[in-house]
C-alpha atoms as a PDB file:
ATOM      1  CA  UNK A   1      62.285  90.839  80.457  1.00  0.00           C
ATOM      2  CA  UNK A   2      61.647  93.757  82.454  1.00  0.00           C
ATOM      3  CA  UNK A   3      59.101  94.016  85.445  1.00  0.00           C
ATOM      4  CA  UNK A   4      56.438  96.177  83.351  1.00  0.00           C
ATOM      5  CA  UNK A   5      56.527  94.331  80.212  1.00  0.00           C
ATOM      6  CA  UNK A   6      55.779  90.934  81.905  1.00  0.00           C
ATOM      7  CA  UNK A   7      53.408  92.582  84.027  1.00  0.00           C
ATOM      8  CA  UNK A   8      51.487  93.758  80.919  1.00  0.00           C
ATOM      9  CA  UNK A   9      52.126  90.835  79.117  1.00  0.00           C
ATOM     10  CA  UNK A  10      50.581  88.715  81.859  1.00  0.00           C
ATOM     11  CA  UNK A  11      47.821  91.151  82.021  1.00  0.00           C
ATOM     12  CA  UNK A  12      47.264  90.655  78.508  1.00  0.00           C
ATOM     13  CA  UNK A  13      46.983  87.254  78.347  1.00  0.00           C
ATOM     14  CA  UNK A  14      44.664  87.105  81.382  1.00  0.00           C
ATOM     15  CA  UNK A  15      42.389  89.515  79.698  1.00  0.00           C
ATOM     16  CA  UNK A  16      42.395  87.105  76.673  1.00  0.00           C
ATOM     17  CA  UNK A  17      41.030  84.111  79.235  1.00  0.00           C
ATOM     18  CA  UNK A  18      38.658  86.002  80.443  1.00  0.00           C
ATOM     19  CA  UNK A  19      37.508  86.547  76.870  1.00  0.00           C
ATOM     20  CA  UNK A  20      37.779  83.328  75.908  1.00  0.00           C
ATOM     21  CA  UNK A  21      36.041  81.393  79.231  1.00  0.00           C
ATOM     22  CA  UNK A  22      33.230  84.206  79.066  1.00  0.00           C
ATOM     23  CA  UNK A  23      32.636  83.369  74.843  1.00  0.00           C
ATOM     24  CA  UNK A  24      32.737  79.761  75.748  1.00  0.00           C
ATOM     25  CA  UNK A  25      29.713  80.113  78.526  1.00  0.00           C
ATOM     26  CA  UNK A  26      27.881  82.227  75.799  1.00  0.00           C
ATOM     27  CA  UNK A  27      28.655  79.186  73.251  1.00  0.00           C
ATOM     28  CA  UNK A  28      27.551  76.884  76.103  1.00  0.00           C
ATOM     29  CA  UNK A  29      24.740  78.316  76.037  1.00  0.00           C
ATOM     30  CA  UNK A  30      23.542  78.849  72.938  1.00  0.00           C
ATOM     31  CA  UNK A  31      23.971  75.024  72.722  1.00  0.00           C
ATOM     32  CA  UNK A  32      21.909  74.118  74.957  1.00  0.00           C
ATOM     33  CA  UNK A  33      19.316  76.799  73.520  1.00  0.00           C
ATOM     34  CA  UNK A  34      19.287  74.994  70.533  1.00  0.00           C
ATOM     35  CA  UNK A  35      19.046  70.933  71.736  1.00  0.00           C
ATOM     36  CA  UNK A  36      15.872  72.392  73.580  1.00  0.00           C
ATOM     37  CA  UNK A  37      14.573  73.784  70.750  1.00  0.00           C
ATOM     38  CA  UNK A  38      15.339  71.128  68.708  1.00  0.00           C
ATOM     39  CA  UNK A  39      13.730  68.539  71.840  1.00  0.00           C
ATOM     40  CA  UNK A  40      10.417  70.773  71.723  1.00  0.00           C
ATOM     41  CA  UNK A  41      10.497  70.802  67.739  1.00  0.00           C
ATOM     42  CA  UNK A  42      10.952  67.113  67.269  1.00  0.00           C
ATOM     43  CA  UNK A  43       8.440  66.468  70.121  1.00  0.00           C
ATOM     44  CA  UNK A  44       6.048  68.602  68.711  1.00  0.00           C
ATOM     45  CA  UNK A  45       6.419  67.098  66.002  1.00  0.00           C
ATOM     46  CA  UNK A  46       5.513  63.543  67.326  1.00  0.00           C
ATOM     47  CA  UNK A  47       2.465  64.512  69.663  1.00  0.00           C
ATOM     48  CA  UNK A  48       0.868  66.490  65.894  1.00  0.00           C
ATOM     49  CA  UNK A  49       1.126  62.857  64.315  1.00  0.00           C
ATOM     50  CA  UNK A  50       0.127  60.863  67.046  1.00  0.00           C
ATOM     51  CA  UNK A  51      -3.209  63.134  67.684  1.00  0.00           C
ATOM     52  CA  UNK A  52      -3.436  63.032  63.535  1.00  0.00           C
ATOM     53  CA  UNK A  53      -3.541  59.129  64.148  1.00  0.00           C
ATOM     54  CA  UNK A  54      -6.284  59.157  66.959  1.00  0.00           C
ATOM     55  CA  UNK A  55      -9.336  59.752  64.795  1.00  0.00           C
ATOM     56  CA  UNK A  56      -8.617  56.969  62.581  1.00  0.00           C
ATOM     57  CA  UNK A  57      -7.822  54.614  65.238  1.00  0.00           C
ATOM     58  CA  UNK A  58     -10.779  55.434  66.857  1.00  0.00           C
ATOM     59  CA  UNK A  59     -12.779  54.528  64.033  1.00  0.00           C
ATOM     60  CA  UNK A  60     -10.951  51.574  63.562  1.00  0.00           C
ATOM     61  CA  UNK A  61     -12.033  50.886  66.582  1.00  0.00           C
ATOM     62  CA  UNK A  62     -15.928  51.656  66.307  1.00  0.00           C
ATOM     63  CA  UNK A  63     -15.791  48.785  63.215  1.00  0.00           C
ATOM     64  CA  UNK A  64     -14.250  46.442  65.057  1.00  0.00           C
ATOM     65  CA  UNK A  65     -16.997  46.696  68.198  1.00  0.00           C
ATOM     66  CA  UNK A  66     -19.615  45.788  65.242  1.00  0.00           C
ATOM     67  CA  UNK A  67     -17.479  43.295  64.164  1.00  0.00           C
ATOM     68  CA  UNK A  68     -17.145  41.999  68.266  1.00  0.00           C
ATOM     69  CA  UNK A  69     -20.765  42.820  69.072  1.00  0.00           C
ATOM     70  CA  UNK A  70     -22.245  40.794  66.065  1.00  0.00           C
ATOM     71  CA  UNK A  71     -19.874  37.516  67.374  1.00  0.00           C
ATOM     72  CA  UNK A  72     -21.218  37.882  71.190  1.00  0.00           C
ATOM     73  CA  UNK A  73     -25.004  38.198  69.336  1.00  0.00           C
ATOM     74  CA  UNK A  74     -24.122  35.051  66.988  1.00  0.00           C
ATOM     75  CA  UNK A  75     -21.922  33.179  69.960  1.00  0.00           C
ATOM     76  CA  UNK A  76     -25.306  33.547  72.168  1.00  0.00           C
ATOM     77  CA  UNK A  77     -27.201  32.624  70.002  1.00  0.00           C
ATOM     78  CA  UNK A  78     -25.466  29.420  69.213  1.00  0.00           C
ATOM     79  CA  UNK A  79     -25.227  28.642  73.112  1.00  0.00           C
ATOM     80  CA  UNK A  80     -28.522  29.192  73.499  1.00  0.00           C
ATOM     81  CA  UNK A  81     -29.183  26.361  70.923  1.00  0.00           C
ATOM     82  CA  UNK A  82     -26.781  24.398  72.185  1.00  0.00           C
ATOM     83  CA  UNK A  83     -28.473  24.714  76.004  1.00  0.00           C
ATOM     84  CA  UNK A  84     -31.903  23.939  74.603  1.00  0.00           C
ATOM     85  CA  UNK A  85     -30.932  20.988  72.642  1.00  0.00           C
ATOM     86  CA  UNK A  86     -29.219  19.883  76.167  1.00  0.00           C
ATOM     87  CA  UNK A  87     -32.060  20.445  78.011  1.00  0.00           C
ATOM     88  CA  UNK A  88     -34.327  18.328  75.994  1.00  0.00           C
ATOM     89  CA  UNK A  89     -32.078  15.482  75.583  1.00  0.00           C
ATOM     90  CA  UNK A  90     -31.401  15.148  79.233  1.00  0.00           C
ATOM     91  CA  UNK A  91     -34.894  15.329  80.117  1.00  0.00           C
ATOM     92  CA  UNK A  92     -35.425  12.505  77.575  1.00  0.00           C
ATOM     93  CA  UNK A  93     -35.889   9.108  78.443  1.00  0.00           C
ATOM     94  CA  UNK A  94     -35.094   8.304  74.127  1.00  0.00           C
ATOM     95  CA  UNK A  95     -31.547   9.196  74.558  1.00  0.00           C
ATOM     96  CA  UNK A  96     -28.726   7.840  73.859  1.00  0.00           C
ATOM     97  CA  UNK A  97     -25.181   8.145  75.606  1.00  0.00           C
ATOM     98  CA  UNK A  98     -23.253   9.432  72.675  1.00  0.00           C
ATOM     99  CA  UNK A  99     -26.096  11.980  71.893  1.00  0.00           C
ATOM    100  CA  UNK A 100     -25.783  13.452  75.232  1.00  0.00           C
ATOM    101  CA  UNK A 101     -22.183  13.345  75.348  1.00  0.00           C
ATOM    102  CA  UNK A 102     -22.226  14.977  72.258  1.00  0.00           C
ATOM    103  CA  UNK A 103     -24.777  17.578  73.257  1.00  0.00           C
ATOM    104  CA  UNK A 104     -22.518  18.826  76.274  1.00  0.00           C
ATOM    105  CA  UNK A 105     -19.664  18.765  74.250  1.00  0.00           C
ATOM    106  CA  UNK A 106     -21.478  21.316  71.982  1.00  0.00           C
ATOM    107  CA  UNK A 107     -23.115  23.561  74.862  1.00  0.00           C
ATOM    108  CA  UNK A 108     -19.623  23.391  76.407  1.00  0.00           C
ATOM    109  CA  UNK A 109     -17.862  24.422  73.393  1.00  0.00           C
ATOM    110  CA  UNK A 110     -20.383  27.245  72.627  1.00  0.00           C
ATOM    111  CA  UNK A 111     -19.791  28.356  76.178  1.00  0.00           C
ATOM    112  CA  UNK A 112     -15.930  28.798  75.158  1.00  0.00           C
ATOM    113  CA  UNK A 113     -16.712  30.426  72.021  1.00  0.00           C
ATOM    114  CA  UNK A 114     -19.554  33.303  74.050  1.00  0.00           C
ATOM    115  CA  UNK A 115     -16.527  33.725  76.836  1.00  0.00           C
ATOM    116  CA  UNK A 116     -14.012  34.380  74.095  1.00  0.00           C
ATOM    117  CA  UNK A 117     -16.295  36.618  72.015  1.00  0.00           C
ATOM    118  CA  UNK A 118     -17.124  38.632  75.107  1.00  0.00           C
ATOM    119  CA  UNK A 119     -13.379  39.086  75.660  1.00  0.00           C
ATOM    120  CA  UNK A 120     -12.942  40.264  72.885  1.00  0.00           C
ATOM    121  CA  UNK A 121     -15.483  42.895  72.735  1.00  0.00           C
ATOM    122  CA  UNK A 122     -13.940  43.989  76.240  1.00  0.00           C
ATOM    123  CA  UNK A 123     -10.663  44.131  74.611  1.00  0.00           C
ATOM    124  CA  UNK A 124     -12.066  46.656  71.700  1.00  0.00           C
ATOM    125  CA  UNK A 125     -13.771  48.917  74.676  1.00  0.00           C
ATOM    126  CA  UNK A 126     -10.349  48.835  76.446  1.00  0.00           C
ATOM    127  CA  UNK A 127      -8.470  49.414  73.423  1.00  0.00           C
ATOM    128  CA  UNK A 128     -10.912  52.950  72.582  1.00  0.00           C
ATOM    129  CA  UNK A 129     -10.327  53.683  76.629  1.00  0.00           C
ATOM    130  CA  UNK A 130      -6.465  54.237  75.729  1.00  0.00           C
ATOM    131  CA  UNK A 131      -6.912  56.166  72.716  1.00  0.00           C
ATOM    132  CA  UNK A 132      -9.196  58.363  74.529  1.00  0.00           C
ATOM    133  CA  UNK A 133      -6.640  58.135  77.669  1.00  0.00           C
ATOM    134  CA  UNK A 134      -3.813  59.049  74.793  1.00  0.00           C
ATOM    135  CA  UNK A 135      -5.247  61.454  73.403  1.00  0.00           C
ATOM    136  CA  UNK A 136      -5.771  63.260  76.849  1.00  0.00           C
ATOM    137  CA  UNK A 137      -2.251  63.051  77.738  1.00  0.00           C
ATOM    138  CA  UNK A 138      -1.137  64.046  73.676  1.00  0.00           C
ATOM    139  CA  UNK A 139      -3.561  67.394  74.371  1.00  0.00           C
ATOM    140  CA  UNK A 140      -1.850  68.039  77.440  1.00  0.00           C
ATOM    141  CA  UNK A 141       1.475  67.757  76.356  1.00  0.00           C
ATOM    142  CA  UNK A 142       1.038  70.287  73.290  1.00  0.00           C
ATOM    143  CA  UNK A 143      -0.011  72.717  76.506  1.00  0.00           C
ATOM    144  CA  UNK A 144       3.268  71.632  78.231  1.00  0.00           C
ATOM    145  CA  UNK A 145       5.508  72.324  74.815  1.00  0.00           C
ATOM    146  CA  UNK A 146       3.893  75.923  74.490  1.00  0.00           C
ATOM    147  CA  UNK A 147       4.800  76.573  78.011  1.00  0.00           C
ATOM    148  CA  UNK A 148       8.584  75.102  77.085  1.00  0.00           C
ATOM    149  CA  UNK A 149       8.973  77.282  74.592  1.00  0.00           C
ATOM    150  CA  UNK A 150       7.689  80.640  75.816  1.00  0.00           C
ATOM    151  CA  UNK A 151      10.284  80.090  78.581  1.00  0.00           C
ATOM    152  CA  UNK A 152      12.897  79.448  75.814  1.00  0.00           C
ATOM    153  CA  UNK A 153      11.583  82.303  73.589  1.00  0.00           C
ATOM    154  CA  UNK A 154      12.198  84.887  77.017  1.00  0.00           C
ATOM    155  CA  UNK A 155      15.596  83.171  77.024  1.00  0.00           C
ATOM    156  CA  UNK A 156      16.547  84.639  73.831  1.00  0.00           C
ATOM    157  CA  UNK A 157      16.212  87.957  74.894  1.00  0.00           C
ATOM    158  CA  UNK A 158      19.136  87.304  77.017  1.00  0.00           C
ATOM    159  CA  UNK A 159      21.207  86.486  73.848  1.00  0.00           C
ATOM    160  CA  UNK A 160      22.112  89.494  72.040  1.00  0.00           C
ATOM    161  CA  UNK A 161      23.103  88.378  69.045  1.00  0.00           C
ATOM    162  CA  UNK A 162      20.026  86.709  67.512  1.00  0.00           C
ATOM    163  CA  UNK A 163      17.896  88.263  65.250  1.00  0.00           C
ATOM    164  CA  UNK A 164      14.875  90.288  65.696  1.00  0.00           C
ATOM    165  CA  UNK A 165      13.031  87.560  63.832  1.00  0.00           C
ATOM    166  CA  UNK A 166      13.714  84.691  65.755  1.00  0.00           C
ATOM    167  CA  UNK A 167      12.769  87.327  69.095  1.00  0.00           C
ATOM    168  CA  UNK A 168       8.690  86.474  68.354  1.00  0.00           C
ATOM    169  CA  UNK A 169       5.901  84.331  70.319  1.00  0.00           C
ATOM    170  CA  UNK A 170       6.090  80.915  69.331  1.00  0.00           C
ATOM    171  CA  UNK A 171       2.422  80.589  68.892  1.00  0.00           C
ATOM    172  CA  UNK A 172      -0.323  78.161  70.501  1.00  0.00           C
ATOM    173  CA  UNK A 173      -0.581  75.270  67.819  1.00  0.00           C
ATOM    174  CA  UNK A 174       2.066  72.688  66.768  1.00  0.00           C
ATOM    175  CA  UNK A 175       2.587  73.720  63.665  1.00  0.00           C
ATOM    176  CA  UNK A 176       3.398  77.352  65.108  1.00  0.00           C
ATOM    177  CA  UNK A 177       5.601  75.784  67.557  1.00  0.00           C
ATOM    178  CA  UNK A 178       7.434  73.808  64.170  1.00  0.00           C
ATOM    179  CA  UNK A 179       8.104  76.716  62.174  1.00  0.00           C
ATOM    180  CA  UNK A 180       9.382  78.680  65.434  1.00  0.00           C
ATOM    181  CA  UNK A 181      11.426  76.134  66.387  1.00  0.00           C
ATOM    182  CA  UNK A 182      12.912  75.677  63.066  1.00  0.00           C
ATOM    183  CA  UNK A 183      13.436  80.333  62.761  1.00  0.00           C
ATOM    184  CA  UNK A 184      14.691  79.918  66.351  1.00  0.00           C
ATOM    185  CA  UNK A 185      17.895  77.243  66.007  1.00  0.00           C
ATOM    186  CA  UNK A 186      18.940  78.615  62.427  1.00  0.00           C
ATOM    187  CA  UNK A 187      19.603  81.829  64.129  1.00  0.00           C
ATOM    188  CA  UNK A 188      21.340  79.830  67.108  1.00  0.00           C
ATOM    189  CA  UNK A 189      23.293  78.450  64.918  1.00  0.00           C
ATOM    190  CA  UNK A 190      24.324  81.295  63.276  1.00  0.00           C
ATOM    191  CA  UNK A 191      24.927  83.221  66.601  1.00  0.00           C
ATOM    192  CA  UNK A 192      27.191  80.324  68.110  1.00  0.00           C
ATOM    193  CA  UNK A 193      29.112  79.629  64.578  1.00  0.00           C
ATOM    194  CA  UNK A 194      30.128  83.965  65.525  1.00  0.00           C
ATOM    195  CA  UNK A 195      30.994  83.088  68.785  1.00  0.00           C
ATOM    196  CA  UNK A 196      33.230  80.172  67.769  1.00  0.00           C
ATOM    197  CA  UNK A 197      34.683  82.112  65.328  1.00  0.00           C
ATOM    198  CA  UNK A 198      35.355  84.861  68.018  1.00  0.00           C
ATOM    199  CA  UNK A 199      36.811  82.490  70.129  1.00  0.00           C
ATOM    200  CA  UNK A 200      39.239  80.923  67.431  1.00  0.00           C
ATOM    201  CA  UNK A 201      40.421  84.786  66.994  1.00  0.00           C
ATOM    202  CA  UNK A 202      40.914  85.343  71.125  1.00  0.00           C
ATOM    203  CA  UNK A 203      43.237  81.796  70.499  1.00  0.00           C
ATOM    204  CA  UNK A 204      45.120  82.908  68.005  1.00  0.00           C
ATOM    205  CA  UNK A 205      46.351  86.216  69.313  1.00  0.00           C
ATOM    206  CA  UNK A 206      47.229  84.541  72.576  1.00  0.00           C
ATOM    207  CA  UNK A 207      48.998  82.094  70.040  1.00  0.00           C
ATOM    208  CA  UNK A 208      51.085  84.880  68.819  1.00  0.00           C
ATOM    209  CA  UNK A 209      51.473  86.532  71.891  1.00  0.00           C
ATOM    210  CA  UNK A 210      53.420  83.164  73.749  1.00  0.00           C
ATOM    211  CA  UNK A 211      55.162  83.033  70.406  1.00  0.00           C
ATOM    212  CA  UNK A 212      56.770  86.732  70.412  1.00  0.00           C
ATOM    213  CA  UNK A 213      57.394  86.316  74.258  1.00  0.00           C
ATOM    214  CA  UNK A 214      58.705  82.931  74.327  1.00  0.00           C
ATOM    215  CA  UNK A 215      60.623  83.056  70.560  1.00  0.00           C
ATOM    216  CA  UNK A 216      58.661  79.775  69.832  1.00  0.00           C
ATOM    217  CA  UNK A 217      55.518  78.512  67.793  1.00  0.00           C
ATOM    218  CA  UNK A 218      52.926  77.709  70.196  1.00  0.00           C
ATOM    219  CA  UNK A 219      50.706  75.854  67.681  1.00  0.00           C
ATOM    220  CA  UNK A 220      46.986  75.948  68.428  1.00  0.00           C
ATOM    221  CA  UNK A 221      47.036  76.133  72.407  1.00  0.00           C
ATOM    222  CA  UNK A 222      44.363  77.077  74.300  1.00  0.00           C
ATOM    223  CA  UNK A 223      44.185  80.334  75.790  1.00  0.00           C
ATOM    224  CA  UNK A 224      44.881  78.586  79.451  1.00  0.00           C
ATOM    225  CA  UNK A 225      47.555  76.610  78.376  1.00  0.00           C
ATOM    226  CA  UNK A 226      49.503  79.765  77.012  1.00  0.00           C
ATOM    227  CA  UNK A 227      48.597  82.011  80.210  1.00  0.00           C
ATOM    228  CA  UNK A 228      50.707  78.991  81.899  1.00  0.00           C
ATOM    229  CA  UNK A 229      53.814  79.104  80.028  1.00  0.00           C
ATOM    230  CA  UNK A 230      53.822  82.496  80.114  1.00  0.00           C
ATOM    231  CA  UNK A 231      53.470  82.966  83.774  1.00  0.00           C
ATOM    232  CA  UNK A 232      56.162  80.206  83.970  1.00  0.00           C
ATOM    233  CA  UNK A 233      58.531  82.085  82.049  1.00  0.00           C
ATOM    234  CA  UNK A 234      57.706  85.719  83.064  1.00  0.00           C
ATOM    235  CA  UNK A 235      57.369  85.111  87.003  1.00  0.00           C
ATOM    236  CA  UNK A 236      60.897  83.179  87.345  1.00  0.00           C
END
């Protein structure tokens, strides 16, 4: 082949990688647009049920302090008896072994029971101390996801192709963030399935470019791999 037709064959087929490594950056990353969306979505998602949940764990929660405050009352109560009837007997010269055996068996046993009561009434206050903890860190995550996607929102300027109507604030509350999150990646998706389909056309007419230079089917090469071949041939 002669000097200026390999020269603007090779030309050609470089302009054709440059098309198809720049669409592949663009596809890239509109991918990555769209698992961040889809991150923020789906953890938007979570943090709305989880501070849904709060308020009912919470009073959960209250009832089960009544429930742990009237078994510290009633466990006092019965070591209190059980002291007294201690006391008395060891202070009593009409006492028998057994009875005072018996006696600090029971205050001993009522001391168990007040302990484990009281631990479990400290358990209940340290449960509603995580809640409230949760919830604080749930509230300041929403703030954190609103941030995320007003940076991904400016982001989409950058992409030309998506629509006007994915282009808009994402809003303040979860459910705002949801339904942008679900406008924003079914326009992604509809701008990368273009740019894929651009691509597979930039592949193809390298495809029949090797093919009418090099008088053989190329199959479905990538654009790099036919620049190669070509060069190889042309530049011999």
């Amino acid at each position: 082949m002669a000097a200026a037709p390999a020269d603007a064959v090779l030309a050609h087929v470089a302009e054709l990688q440059r098309r198809d490594e720049e669409i592949a950056g663009q596809i890239e990353a509109v991918r990555a647009l769209e698992e961040r969306v889809g991150a923020v979505r789906a953890r938007a998602a979570f943090v709305g049920e989880a501070l849904e949940r709060i308020p009912l764990a919470r009073d959960e929660v209250t009832r089960r302090r009544r429930d742990a405050d009237a078994a510290v009352e009633t466990a006092a109560a019965e070591l209190e008896r059980a002291s007294s009837r201690l006391a008395t007997l060891e202070s009593s010269r009409r006492r028998s072994t057994d009875e005072l055996e018996r006696a600090r068996k029971e205050d001993a046993t009522a001391r168990e029971a007040l302990s484990d009561a009281a631990a479990a009434r400290a358990r209940v206050d340290g449960r509603d101390e995580a809640l409230i903890e949760e919830e604080s860190a749930l509230r300041a995550e929403r703030g954190e996801l609103g941030r995320a996607a007003v940076g991904i929102a400016s982001e989409l300027e950058g992409i030309g192709r998506v629509t006007e109507a994915a282009k808009v604030s994402p809003g303040e509350t979860l459910a705002e963030l949801d339904d942008w999150g679900g406008r924003v990646r079914s326009a992604l998706f509809v701008v990368r399935g273009t740019l894929e389909a651009e691509r597979e056309r930039v592949v193809v007419e390298a495809n029949a470019l090797g093919t009418s230079v090099l008088g053989e089917e190329l199959g479905a090469s990538g654009v790099a791999l036919v620049r190669r071949r070509l060069e190889a041939a042309l530049r011999r």
